[in-house]
C-alpha atoms as a PDB file:
ATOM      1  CA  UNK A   1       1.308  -9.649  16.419  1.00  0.00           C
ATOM      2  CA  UNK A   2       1.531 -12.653  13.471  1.00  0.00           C
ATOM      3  CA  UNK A   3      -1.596 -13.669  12.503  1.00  0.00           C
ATOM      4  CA  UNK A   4      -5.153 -12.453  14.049  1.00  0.00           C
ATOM      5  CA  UNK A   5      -8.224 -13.151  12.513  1.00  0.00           C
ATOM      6  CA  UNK A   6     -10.208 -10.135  11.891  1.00  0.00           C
ATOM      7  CA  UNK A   7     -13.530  -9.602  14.119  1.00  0.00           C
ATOM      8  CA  UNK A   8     -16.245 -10.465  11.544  1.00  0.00           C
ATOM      9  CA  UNK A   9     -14.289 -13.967  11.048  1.00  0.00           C
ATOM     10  CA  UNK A  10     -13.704 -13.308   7.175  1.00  0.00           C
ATOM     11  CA  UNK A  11     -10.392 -12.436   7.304  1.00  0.00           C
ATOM     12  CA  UNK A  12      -6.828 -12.443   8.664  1.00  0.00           C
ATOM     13  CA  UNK A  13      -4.187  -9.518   9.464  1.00  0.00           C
ATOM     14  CA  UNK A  14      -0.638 -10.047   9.822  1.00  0.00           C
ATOM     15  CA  UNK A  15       2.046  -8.071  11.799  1.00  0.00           C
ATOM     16  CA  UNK A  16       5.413  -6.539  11.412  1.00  0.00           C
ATOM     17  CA  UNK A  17       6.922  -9.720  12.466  1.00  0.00           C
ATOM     18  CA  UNK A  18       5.409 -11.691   9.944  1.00  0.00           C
ATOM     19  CA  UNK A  19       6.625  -9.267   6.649  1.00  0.00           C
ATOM     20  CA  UNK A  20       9.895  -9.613   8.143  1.00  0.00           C
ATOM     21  CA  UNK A  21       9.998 -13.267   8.674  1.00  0.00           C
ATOM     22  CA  UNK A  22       8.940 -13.685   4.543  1.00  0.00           C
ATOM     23  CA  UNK A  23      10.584 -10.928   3.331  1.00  0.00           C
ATOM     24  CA  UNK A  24      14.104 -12.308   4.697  1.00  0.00           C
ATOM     25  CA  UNK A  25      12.783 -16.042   3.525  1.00  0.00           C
ATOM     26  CA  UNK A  26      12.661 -14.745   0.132  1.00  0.00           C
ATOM     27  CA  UNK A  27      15.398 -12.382  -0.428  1.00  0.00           C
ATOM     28  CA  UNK A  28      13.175  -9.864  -0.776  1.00  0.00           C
ATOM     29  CA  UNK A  29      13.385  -6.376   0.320  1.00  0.00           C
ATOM     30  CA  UNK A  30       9.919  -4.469   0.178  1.00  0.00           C
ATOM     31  CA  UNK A  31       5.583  -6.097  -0.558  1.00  0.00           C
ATOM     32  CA  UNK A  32       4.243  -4.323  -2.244  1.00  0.00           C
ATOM     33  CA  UNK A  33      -0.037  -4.845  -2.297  1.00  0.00           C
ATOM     34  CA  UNK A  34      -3.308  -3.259  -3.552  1.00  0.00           C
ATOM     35  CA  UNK A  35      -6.742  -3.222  -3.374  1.00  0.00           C
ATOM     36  CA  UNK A  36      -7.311  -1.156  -0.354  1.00  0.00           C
ATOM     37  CA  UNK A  37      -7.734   2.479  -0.299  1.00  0.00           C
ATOM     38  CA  UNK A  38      -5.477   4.549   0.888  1.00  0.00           C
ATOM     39  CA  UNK A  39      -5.521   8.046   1.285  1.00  0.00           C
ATOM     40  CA  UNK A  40      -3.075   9.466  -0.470  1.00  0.00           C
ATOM     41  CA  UNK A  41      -3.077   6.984  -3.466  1.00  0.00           C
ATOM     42  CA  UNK A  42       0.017   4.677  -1.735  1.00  0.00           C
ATOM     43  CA  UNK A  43       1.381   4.166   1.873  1.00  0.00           C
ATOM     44  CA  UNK A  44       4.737   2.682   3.724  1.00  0.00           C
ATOM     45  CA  UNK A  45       3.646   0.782   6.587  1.00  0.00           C
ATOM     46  CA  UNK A  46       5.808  -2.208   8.837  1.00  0.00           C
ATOM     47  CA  UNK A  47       8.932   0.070   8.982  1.00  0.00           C
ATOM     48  CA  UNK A  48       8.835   0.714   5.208  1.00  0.00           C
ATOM     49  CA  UNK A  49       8.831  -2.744   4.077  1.00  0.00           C
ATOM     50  CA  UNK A  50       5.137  -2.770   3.083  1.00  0.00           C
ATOM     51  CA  UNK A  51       3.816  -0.915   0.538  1.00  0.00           C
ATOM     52  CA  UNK A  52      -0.177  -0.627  -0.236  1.00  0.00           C
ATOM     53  CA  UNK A  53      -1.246   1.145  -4.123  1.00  0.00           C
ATOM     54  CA  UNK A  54      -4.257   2.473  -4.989  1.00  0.00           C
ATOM     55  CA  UNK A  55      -4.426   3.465  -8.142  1.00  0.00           C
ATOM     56  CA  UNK A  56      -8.026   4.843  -8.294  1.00  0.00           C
ATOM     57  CA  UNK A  57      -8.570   8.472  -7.158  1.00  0.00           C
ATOM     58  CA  UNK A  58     -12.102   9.464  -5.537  1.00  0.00           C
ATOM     59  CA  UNK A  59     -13.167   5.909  -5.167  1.00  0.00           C
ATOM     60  CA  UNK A  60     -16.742   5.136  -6.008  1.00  0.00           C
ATOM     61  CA  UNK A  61     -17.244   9.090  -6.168  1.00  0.00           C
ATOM     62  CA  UNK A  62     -17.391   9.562  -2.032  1.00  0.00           C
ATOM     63  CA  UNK A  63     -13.474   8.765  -0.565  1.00  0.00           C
ATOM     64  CA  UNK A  64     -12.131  11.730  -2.461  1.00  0.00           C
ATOM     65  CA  UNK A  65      -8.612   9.767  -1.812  1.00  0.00           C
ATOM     66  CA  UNK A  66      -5.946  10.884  -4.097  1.00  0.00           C
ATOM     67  CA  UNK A  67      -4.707   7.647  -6.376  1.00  0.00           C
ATOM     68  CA  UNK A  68      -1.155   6.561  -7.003  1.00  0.00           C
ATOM     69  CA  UNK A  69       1.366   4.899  -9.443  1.00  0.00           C
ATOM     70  CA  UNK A  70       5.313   3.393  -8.746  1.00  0.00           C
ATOM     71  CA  UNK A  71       7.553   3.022 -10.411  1.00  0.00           C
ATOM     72  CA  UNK A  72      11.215   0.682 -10.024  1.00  0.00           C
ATOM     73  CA  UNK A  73      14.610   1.386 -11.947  1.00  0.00           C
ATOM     74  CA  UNK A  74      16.988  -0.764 -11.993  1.00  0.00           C
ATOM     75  CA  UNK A  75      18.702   0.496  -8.786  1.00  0.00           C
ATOM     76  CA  UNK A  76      15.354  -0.904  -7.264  1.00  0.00           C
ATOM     77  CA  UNK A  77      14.454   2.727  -6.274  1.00  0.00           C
ATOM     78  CA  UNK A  78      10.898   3.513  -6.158  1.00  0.00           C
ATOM     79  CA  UNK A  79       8.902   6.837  -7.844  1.00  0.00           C
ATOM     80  CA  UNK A  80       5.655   7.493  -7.724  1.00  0.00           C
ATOM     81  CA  UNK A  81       2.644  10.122 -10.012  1.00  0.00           C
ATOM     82  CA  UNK A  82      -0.052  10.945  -7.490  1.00  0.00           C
ATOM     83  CA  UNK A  83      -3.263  10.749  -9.109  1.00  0.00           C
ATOM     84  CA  UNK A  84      -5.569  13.836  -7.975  1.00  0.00           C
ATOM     85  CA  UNK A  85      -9.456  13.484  -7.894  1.00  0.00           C
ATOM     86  CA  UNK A  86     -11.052  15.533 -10.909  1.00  0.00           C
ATOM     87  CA  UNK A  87     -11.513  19.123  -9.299  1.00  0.00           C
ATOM     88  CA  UNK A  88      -8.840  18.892  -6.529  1.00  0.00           C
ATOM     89  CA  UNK A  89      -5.558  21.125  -6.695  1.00  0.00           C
ATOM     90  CA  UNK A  90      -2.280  18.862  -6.026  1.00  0.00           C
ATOM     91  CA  UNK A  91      -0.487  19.653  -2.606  1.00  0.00           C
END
C-alpha cells in the first residue's frame, strides 16, 4: 500500500509495508498511536505491530466506545484496564 492520500486531500494513510520498513529502521518492535477512536478503547492492527489507544470512553456522549490504558514492564510486555462507559457492564 505505502502512502495514499486520503480522498478529501487532508490527509495521508500508510500500509503494512511502511510500519515494517520504520519499525526495522529503528529497532523498534511495536507504534503505538492515539487520537482515534476505537471501539474497544485500543486495537492491534499491521500484524500486531501497530497499536491505536483511546483513552476516552463514550466519546463526546454518542460512540459509547469502551476506553483503554497500557501498560509496559520491563520485559516490554504490554497490559491493558479497559475503561467502560458510565452505565455499561464490562464483558
Amino acid at each position: 500500500m505505502g502512502w495514499t492520500e486520503n480522498d478529501r486531500g487532508v490527509s495521508v494513510s500508510f500500509g503494512p509495508d511502511v510500519i515494517s520498513k520504520f519499525l526495522q529502521k529503528h529497532d523498534f518492535d511495536l507504534i503505538c498511536r492515539a487520537h482515534q477512536v476505537v471501539e474497544d478503547g485500543y486495537e492491534f492492527s499491521a500484524q500486531r505491530k501497530l497499536i491505536t489507544i483511546f483513552s476516552a470512553p463514550n466519546y463526546c456522549g454518542t460512540f459509547d466506545n469502551a476506553g483503554a490504558l497500557m501498560s509496559v514492564n520491563e520485559d516490554l510486555l504490554c497490559s491493558f484496564q479497559i475503561l467502560t462507559p458510565a452505565g455499561k457492564k464490562k464483558k
